[in-house]
Structures are given as structure tokens and as C-alpha cells.
C-alpha atoms as a PDB file:
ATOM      1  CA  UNK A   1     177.253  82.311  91.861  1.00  0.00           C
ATOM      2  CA  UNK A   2     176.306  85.343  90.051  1.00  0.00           C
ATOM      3  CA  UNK A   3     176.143  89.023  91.171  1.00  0.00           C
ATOM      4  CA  UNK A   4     174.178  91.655  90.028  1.00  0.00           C
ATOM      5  CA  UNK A   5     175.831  94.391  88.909  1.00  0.00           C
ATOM      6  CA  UNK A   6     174.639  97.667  90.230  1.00  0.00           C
ATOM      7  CA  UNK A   7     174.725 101.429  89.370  1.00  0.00           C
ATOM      8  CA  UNK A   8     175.328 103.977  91.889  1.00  0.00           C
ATOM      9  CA  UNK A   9     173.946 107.652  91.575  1.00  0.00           C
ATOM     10  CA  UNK A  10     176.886 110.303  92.095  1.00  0.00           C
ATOM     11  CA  UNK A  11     177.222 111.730  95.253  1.00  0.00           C
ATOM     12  CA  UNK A  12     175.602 115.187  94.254  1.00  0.00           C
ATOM     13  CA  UNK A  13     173.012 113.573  92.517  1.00  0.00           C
ATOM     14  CA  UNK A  14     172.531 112.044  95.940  1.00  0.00           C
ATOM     15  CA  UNK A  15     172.468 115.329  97.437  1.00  0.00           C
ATOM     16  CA  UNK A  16     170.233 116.773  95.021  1.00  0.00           C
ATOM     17  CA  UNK A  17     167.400 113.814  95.541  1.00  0.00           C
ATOM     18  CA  UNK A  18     163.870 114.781  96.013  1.00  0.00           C
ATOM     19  CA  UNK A  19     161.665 112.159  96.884  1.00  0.00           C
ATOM     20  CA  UNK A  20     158.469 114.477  97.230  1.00  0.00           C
ATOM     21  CA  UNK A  21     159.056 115.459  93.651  1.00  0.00           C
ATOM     22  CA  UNK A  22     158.721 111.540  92.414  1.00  0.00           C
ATOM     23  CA  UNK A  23     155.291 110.490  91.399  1.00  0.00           C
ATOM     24  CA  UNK A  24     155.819 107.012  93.393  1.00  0.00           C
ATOM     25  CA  UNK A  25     155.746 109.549  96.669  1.00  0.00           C
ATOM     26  CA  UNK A  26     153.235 111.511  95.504  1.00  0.00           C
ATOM     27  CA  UNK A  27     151.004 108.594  94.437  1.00  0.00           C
ATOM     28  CA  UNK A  28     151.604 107.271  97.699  1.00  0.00           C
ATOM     29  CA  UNK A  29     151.405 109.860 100.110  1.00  0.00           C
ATOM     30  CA  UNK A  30     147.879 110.493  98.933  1.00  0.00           C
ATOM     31  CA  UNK A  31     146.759 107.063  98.635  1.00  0.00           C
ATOM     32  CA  UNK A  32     147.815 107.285 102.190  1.00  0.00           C
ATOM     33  CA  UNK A  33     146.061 109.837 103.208  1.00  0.00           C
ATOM     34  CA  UNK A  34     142.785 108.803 101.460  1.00  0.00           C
ATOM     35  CA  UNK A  35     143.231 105.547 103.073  1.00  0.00           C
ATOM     36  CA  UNK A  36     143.289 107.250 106.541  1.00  0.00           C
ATOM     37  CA  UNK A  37     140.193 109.398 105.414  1.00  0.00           C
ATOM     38  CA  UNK A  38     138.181 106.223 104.548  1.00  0.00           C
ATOM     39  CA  UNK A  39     139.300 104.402 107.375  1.00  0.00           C
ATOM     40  CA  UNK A  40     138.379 107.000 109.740  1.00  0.00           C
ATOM     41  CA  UNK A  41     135.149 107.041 108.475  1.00  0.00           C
ATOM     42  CA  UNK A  42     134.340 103.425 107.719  1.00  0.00           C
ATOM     43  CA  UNK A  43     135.613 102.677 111.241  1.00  0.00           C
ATOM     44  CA  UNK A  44     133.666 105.709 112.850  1.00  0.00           C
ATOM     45  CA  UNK A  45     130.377 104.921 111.324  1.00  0.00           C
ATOM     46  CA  UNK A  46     130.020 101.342 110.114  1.00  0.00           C
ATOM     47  CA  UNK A  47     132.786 100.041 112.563  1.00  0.00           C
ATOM     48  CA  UNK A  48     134.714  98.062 109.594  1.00  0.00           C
ATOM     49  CA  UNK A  49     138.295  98.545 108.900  1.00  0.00           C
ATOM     50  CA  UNK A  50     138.917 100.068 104.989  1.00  0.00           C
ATOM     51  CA  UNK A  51     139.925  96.497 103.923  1.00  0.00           C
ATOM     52  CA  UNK A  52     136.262  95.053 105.357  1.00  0.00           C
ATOM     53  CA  UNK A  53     134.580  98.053 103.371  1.00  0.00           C
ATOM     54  CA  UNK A  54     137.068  97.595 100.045  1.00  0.00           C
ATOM     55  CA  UNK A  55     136.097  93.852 100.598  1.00  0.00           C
ATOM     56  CA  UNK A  56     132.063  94.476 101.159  1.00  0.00           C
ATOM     57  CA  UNK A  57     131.689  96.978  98.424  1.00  0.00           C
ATOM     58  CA  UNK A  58     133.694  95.093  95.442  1.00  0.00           C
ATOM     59  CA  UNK A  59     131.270  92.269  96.479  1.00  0.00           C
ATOM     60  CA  UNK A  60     128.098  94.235  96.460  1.00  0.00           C
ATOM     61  CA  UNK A  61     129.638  95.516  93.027  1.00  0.00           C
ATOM     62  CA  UNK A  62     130.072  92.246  90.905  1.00  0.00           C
ATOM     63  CA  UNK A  63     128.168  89.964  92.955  1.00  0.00           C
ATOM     64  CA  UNK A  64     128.393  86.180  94.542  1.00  0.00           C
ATOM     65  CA  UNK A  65     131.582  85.358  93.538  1.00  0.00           C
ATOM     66  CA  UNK A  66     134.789  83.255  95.165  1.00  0.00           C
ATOM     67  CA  UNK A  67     137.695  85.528  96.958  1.00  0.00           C
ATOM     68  CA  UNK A  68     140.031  85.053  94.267  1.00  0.00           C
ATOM     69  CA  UNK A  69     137.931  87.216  92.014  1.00  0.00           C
ATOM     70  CA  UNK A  70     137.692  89.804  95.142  1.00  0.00           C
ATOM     71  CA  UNK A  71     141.257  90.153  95.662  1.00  0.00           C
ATOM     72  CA  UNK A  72     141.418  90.809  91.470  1.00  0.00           C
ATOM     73  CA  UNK A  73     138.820  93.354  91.580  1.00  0.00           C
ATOM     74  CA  UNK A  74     140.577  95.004  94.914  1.00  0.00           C
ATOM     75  CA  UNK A  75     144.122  94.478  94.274  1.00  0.00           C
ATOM     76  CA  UNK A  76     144.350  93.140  97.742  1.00  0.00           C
ATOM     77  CA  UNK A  77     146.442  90.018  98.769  1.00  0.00           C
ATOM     78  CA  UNK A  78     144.250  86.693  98.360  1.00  0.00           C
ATOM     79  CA  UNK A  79     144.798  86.111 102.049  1.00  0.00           C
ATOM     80  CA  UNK A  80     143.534  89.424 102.898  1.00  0.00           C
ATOM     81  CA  UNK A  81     140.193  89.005 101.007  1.00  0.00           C
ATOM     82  CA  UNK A  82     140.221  86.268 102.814  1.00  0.00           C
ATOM     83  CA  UNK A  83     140.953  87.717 106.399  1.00  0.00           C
ATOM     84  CA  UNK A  84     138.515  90.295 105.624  1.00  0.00           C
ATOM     85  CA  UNK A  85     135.983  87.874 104.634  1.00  0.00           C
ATOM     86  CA  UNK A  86     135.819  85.957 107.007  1.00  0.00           C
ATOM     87  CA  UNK A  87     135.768  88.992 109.464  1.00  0.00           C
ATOM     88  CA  UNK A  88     132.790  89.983 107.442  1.00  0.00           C
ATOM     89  CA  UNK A  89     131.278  86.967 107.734  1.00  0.00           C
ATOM     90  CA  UNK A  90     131.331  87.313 111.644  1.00  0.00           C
ATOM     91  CA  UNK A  91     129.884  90.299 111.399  1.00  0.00           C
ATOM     92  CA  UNK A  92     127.115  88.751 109.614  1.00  0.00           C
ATOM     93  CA  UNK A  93     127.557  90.835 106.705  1.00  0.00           C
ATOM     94  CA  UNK A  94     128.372  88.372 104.010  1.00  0.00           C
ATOM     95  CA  UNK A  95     127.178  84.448 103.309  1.00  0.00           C
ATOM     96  CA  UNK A  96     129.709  81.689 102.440  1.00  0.00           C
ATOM     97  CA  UNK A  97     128.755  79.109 100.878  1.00  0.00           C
ATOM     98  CA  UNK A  98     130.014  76.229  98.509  1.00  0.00           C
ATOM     99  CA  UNK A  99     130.500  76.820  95.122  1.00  0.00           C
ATOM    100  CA  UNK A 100     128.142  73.897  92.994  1.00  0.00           C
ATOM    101  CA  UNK A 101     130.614  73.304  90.328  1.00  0.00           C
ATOM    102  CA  UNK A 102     133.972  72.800  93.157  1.00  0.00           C
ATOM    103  CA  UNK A 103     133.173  72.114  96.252  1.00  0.00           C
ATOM    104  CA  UNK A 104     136.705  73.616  97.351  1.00  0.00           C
ATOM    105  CA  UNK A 105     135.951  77.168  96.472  1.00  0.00           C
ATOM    106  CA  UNK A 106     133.527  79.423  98.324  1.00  0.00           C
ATOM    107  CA  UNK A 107     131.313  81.832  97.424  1.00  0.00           C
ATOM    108  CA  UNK A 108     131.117  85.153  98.965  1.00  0.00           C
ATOM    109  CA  UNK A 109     127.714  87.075  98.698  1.00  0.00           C
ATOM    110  CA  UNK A 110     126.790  90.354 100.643  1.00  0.00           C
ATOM    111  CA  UNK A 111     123.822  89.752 103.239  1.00  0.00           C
ATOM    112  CA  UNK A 112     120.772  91.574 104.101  1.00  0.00           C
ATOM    113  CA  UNK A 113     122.758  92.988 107.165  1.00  0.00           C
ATOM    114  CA  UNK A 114     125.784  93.754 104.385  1.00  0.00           C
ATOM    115  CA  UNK A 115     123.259  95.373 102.038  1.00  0.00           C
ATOM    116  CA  UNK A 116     122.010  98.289 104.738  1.00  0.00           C
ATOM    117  CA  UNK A 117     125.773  98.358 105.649  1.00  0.00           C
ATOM    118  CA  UNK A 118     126.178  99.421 102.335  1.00  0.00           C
ATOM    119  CA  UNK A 119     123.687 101.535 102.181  1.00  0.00           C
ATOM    120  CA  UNK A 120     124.654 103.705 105.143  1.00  0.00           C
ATOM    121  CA  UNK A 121     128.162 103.406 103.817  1.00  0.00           C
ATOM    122  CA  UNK A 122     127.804 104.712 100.645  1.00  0.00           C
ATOM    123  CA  UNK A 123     126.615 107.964 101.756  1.00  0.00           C
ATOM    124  CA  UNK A 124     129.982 108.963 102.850  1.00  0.00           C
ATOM    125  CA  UNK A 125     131.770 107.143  99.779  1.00  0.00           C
ATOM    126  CA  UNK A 126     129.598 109.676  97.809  1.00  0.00           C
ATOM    127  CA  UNK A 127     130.166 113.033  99.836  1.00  0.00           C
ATOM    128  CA  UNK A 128     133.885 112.167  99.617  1.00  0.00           C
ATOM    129  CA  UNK A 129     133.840 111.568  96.053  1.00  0.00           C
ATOM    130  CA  UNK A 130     131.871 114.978  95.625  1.00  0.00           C
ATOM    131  CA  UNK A 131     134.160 116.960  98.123  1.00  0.00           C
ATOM    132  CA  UNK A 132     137.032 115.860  95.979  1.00  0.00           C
ATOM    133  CA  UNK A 133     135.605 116.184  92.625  1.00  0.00           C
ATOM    134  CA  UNK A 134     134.986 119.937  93.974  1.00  0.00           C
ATOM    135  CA  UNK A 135     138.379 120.693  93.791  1.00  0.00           C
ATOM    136  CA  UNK A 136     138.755 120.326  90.153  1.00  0.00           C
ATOM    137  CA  UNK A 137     136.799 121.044  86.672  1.00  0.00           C
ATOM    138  CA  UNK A 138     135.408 118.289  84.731  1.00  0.00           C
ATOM    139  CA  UNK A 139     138.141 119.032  82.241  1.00  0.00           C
ATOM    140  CA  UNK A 140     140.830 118.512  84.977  1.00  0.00           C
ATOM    141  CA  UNK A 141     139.269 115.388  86.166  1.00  0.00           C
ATOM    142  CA  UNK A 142     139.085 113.564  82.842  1.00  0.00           C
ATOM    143  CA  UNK A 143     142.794 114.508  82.416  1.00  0.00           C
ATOM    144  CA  UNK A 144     143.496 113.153  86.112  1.00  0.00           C
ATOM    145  CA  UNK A 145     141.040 110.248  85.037  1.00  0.00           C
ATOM    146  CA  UNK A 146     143.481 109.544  82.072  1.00  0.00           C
ATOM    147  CA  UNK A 147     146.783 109.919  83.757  1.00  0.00           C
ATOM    148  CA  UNK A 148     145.296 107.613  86.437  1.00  0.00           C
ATOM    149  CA  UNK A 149     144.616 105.152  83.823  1.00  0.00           C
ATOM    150  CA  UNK A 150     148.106 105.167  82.238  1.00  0.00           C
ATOM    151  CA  UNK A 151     150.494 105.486  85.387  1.00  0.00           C
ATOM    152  CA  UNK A 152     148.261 102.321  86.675  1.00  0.00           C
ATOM    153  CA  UNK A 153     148.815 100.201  83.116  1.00  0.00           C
ATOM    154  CA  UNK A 154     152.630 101.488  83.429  1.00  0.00           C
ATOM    155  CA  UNK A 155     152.961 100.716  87.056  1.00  0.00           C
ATOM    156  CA  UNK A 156     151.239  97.273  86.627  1.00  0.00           C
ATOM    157  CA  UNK A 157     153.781  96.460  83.820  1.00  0.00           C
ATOM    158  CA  UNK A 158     157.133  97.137  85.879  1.00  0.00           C
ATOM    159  CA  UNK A 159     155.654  94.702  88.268  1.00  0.00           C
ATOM    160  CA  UNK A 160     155.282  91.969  85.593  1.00  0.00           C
ATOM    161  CA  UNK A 161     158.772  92.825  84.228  1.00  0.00           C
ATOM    162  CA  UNK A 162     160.033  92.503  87.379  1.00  0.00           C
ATOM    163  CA  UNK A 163     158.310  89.152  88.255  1.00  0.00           C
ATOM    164  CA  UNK A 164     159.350  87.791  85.146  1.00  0.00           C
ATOM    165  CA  UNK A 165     163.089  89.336  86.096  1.00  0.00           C
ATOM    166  CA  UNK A 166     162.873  87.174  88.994  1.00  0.00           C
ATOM    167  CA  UNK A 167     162.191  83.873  87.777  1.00  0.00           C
ATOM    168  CA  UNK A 168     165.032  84.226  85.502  1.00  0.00           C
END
């Protein structure tokens, strides 16, 4: 049996922690936030949950497709998309149907119903977009746009160093 050997931080460096001055809390504690703003409005006018809308609009975006290439496009869990799905689909506001080429996977599509969903949705995905936008110049928001970009590529490969850490 093997043991990982661990570092420990010095007591004063324990002491001296900030986590509101890490960009992990940061990140998350507005991601949070945002999430409770969307969900608060997607529930309050369209009666979805933010996963149903993430789910609805990513479909309306790239079109019939299986729930494997939803979860990719949403960075959800696969049995999420699915969950959501097949909420949406008792709401009436997506189709399921075989795929031609393997009978195994379905496709998702958005319905009529979906589609003036969407509509009505987008509205507020657009004012909040604006309202935020608002609070920066387009100079400032390229830079965000950027630093978005590269904390996301950055992020995405500690998670395959660390999944590739694990199966070793």
C-alpha cells in the first residue's frame, strides 16, 4: 500500500489564509450568484429550473442533437441533461425521438411549445446580459472576455491532469 505524501501550510500561513482573495472563490461566488439570478427568473417567468433553461437553450442553439452533445455544450453531468430532458419533455417543450443511424441514442429537438418558451425567455437572458455589460467598457469586457477564456482552458486542464493523476 502506498501513501501519498502531503504538504502542510505553516501555521501562520494558516492564519493568514484568505479564501475571498482566491479566484476559485471569486469565480464561484459569482457563478453562484448569477445562478440564483437566472434561476429566479427562469423559475418566476417560464416556471423551469436554470438546468431546464441551460438544457432548452443549448438545444435551440445547435439543434436536434443526442444528450451527450448537450451535456458537452453545457458542461452539465450526462445524467442531468438527461433529468432535465426528460423534464422538458413533460413539459412538452422538447421531442425525443430515435436517432436513424442507432436506434439506442435519442434525439433531442426543441418544440413549438419550447420555441415560444424561448422566445419569452430570451428577453430576460438579454436585459441581464445588457444590465451587466453596463457595468463595464467594451475595453474592460474584452479583457474580462479574455481572462474568461484562459482561466476556463487553465481550469479545464487541472481537471485532466488530475483525472489522468487518478488512473495512475
Amino acid at each position: 500500500m502506498t501513501t501519498k505524501k502531503s504538504s502542510k501550510a505553516s501555521a501562520l500561513a494558516l492564519k493568514q489564509h484568505a479564501p475571498e482573495e482566491l479566484l476559485t472563490f471569486q469565480v464561484s461566488v459569482l457563478s453562484q450568484i448569477l445562478s440564483r439570478v437566472v434561476e429566479g427568473s427562469v423559475s418566476e417567468d417560464l416556471e423551469l429550473t436554470s438546468r431546464q433553461w441551460r438544457v432548452l437553450v443549448i438545444l435551440n442553439r445547435i439543434g436536434p442533437t443526442t444528450s451527450g452533445q448537450v451535456a458537452l455544450a453545457t458542461h452539465l453531468d450526462h445524467s442531468q441533461v438527461s433529468r432535465a430532458s426528460y423534464e422538458l419533455l413533460e413539459k412538452g417543450l422538447i421531442n425525443m425521438s430515435s436517432d436513424q443511424d442507432d436506434r439506442r441514442k435519442q434525439l433531442l429537438s426543441v418544440s413549438v411549445q419550447g420555441s415560444e418558451i424561448l422566445r419569452r425567455g430570451i428577453v430576460g437572458s438579454q436585459n441581464r446580459q445588457a444590465r451587466l455589460l453596463a457595468t463595464m467598457s467594451e475595453a474592460d469586457y474584452k479583457v474580462f472576455s479574455k481572462v474568461m477564456t484562459t482561466l476556463t482552458n487553465e481550469a479545464n486542464n487541472m481537471l485532466l491532469e488530475a483525472k489522468l493523476k487518478s488512473q495512475n
